[in-house]
N, C-alpha and C. Protein backbone atom coordinates (compact mmCIF):
# COMPACT_ATOMS: atom_id res chain seq x y z
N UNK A 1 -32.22 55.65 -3.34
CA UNK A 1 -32.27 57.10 -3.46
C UNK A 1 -33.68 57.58 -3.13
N UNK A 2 -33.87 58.55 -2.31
CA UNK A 2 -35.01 58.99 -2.07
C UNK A 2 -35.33 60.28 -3.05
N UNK A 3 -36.40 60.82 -2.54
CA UNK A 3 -37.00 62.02 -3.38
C UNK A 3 -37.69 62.72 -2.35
N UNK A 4 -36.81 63.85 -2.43
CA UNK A 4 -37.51 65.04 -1.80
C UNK A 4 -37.58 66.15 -2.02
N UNK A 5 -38.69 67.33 -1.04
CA UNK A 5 -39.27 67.88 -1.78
C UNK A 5 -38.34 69.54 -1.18
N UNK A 6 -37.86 69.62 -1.84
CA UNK A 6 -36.36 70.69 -1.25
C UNK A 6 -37.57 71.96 -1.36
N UNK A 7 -37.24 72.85 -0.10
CA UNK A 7 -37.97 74.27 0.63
C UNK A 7 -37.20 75.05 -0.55
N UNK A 8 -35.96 74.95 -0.42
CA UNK A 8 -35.04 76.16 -1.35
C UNK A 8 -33.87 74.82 -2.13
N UNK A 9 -33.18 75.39 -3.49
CA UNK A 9 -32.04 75.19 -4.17
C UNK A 9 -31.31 75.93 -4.15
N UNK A 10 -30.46 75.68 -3.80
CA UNK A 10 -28.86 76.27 -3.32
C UNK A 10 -28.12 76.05 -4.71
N UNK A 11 -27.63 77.06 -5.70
CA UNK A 11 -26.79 76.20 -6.86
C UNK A 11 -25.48 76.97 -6.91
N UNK A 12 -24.27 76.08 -6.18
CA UNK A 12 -23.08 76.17 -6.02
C UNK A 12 -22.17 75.84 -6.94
N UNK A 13 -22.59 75.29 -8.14
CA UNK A 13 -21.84 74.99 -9.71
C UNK A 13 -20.84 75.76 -9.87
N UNK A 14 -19.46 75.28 -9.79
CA UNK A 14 -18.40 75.96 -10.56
C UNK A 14 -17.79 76.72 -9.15
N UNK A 15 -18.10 76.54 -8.14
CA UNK A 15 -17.37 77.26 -6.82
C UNK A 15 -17.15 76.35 -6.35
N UNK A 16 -15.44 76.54 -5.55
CA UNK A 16 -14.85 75.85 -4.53
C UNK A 16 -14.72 75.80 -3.15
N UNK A 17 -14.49 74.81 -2.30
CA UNK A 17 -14.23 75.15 -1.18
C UNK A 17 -13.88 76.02 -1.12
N UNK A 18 -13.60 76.96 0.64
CA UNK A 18 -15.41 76.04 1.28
C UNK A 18 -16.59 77.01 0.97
N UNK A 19 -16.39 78.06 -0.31
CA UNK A 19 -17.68 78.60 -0.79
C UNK A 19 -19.43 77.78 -0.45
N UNK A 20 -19.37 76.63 -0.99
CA UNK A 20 -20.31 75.39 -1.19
C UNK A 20 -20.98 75.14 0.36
N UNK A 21 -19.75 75.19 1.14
CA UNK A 21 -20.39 75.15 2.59
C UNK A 21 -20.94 76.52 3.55
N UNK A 22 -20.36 77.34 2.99
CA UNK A 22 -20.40 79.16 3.49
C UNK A 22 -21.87 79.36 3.22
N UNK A 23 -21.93 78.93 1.70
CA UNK A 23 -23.29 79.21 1.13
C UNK A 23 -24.03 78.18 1.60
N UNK A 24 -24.27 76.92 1.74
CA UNK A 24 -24.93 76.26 2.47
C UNK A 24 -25.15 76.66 3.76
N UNK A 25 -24.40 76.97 4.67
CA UNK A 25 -24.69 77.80 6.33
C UNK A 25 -25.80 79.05 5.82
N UNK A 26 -25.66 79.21 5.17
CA UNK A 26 -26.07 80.62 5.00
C UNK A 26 -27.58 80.46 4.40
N UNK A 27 -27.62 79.62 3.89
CA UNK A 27 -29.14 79.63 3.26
C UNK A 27 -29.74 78.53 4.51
N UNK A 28 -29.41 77.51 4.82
CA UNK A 28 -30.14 77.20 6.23
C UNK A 28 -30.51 77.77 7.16
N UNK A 29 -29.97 79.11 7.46
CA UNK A 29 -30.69 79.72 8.57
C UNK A 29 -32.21 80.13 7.79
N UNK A 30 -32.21 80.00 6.50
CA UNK A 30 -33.56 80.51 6.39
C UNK A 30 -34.67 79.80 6.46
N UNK A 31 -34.44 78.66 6.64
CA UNK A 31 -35.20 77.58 6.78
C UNK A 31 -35.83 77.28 8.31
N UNK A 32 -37.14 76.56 7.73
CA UNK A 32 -37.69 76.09 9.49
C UNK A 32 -37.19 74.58 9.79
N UNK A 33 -37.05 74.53 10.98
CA UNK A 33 -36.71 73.03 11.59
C UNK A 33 -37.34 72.21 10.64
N UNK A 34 -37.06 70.88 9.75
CA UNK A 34 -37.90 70.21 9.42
C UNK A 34 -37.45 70.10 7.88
N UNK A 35 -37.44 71.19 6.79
CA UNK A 35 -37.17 71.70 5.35
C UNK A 35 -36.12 71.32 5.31
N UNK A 36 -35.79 70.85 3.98
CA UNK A 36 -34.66 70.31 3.22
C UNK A 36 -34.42 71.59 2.31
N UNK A 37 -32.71 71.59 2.78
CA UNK A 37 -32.27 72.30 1.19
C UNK A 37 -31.47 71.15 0.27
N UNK A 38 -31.89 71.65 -0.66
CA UNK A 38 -30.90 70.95 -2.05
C UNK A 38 -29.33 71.98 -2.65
N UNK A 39 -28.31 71.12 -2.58
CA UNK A 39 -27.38 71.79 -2.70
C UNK A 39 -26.74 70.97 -3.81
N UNK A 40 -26.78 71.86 -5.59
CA UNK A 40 -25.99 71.60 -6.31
C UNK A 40 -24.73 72.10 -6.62
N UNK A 41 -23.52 70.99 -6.43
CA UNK A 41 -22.50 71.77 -6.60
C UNK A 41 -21.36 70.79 -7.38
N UNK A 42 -20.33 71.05 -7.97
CA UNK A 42 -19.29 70.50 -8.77
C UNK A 42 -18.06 70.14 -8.42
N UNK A 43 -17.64 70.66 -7.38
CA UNK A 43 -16.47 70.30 -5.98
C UNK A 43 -16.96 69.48 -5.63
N UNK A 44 -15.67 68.24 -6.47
CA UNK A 44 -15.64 67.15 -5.74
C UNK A 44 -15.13 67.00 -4.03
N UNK A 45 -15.13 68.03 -3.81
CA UNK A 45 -14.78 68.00 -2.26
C UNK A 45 -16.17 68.04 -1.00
N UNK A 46 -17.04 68.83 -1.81
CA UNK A 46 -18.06 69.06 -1.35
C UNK A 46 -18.62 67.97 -0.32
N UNK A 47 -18.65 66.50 -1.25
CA UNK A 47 -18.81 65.37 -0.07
C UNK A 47 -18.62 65.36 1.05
N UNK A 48 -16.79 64.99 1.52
CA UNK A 48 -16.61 65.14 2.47
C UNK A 48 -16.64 66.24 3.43
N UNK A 49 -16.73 67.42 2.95
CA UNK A 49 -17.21 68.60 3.52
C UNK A 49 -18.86 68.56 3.97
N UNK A 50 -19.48 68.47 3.40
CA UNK A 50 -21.06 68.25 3.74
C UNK A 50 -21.15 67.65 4.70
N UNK A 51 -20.84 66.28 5.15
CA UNK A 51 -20.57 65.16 5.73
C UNK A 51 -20.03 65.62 6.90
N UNK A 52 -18.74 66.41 7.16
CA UNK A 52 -18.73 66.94 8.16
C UNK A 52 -19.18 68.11 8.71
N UNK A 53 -19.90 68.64 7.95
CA UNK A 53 -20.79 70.03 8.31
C UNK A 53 -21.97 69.73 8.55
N UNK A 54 -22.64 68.62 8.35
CA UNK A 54 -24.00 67.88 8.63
C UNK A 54 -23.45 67.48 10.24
N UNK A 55 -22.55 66.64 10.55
CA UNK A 55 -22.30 66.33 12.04
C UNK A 55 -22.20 66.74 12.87
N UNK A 56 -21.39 68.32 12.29
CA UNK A 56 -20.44 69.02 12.86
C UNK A 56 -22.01 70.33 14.18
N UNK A 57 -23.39 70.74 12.66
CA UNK A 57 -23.90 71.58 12.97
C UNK A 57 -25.59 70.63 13.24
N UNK A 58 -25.48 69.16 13.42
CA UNK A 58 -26.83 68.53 13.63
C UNK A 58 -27.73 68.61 12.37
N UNK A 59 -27.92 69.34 11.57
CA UNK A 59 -28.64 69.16 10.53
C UNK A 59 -28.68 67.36 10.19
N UNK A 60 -29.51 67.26 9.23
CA UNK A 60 -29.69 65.78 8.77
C UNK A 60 -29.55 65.52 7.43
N UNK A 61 -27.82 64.76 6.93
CA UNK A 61 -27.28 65.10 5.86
C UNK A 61 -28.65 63.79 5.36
N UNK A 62 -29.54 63.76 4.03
CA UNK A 62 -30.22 62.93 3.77
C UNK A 62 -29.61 62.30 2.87
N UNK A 63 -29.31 62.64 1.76
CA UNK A 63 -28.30 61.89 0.53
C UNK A 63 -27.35 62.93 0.01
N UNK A 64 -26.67 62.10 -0.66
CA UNK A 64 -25.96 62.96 -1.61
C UNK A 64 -25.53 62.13 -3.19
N UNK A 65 -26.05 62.76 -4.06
CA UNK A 65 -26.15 61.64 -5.52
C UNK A 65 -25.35 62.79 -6.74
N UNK A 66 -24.70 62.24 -7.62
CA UNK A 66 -23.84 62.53 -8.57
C UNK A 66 -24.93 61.90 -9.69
N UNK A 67 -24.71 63.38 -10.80
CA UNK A 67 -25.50 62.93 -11.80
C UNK A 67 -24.69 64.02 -12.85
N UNK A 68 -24.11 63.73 -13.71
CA UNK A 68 -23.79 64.08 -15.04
C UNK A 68 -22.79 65.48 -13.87
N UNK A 69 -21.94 64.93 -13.16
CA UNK A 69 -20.41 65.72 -12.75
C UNK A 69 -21.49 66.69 -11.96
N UNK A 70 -22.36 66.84 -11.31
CA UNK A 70 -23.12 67.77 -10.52
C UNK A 70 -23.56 66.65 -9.18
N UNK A 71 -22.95 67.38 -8.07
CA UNK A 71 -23.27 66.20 -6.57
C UNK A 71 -25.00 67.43 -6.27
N UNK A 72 -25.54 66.38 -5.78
CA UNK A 72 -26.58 67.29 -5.11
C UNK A 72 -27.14 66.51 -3.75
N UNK A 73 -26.82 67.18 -2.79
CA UNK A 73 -26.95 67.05 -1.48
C UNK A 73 -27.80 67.48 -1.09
N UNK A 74 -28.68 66.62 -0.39
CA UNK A 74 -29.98 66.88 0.43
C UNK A 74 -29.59 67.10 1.93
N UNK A 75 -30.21 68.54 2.79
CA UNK A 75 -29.80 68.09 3.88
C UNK A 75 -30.99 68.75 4.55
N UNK A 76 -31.51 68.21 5.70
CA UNK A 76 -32.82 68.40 6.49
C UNK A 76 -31.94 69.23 7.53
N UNK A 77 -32.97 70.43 7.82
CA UNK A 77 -32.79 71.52 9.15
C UNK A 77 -33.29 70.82 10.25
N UNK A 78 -32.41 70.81 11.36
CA UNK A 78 -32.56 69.91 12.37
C UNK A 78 -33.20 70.96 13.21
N UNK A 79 -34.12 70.56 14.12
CA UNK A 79 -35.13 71.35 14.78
C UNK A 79 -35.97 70.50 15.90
């Protein structure tokens, strides 16, 4: 597991698809090429959604770690 140093937190707790990803698109544009957002969220779906929204839009999915029923996904703005 790495550690990084997230530009913005995204906290998607308690929303479902594909809210988690809407709001993730949406706060990456604010970001510069390079910045990680952190995305906490509770949809267990979120995974495989991330996963293909990281491929889908080039970003750089970095991890994604489960800690006490909260996934938090790191993903780098591709630039």
């Amino acid at each position: 597991m790495g550690e990084y140093e997230p530009a913005s937190v995204l906290d998607c707790e308690g929303l479902q698809c594909p809210l988690p990803v809407v709001k993730t698109a949406q706060a990456m544009r604010q970001l510069e090429p390079g910045q990680v957002l952190e995305l906490k969220a509770t949809d267990p779906g979120v995974e495989p959604d991330m996963k293909a929204w990281a491929s889908r839009t080039g970003n750089e999915l970095l991890e994604i770690r489960q800690e006490q029923g909260v996934y938090h996904v790191f993903i780098k703005k591709a630039g």
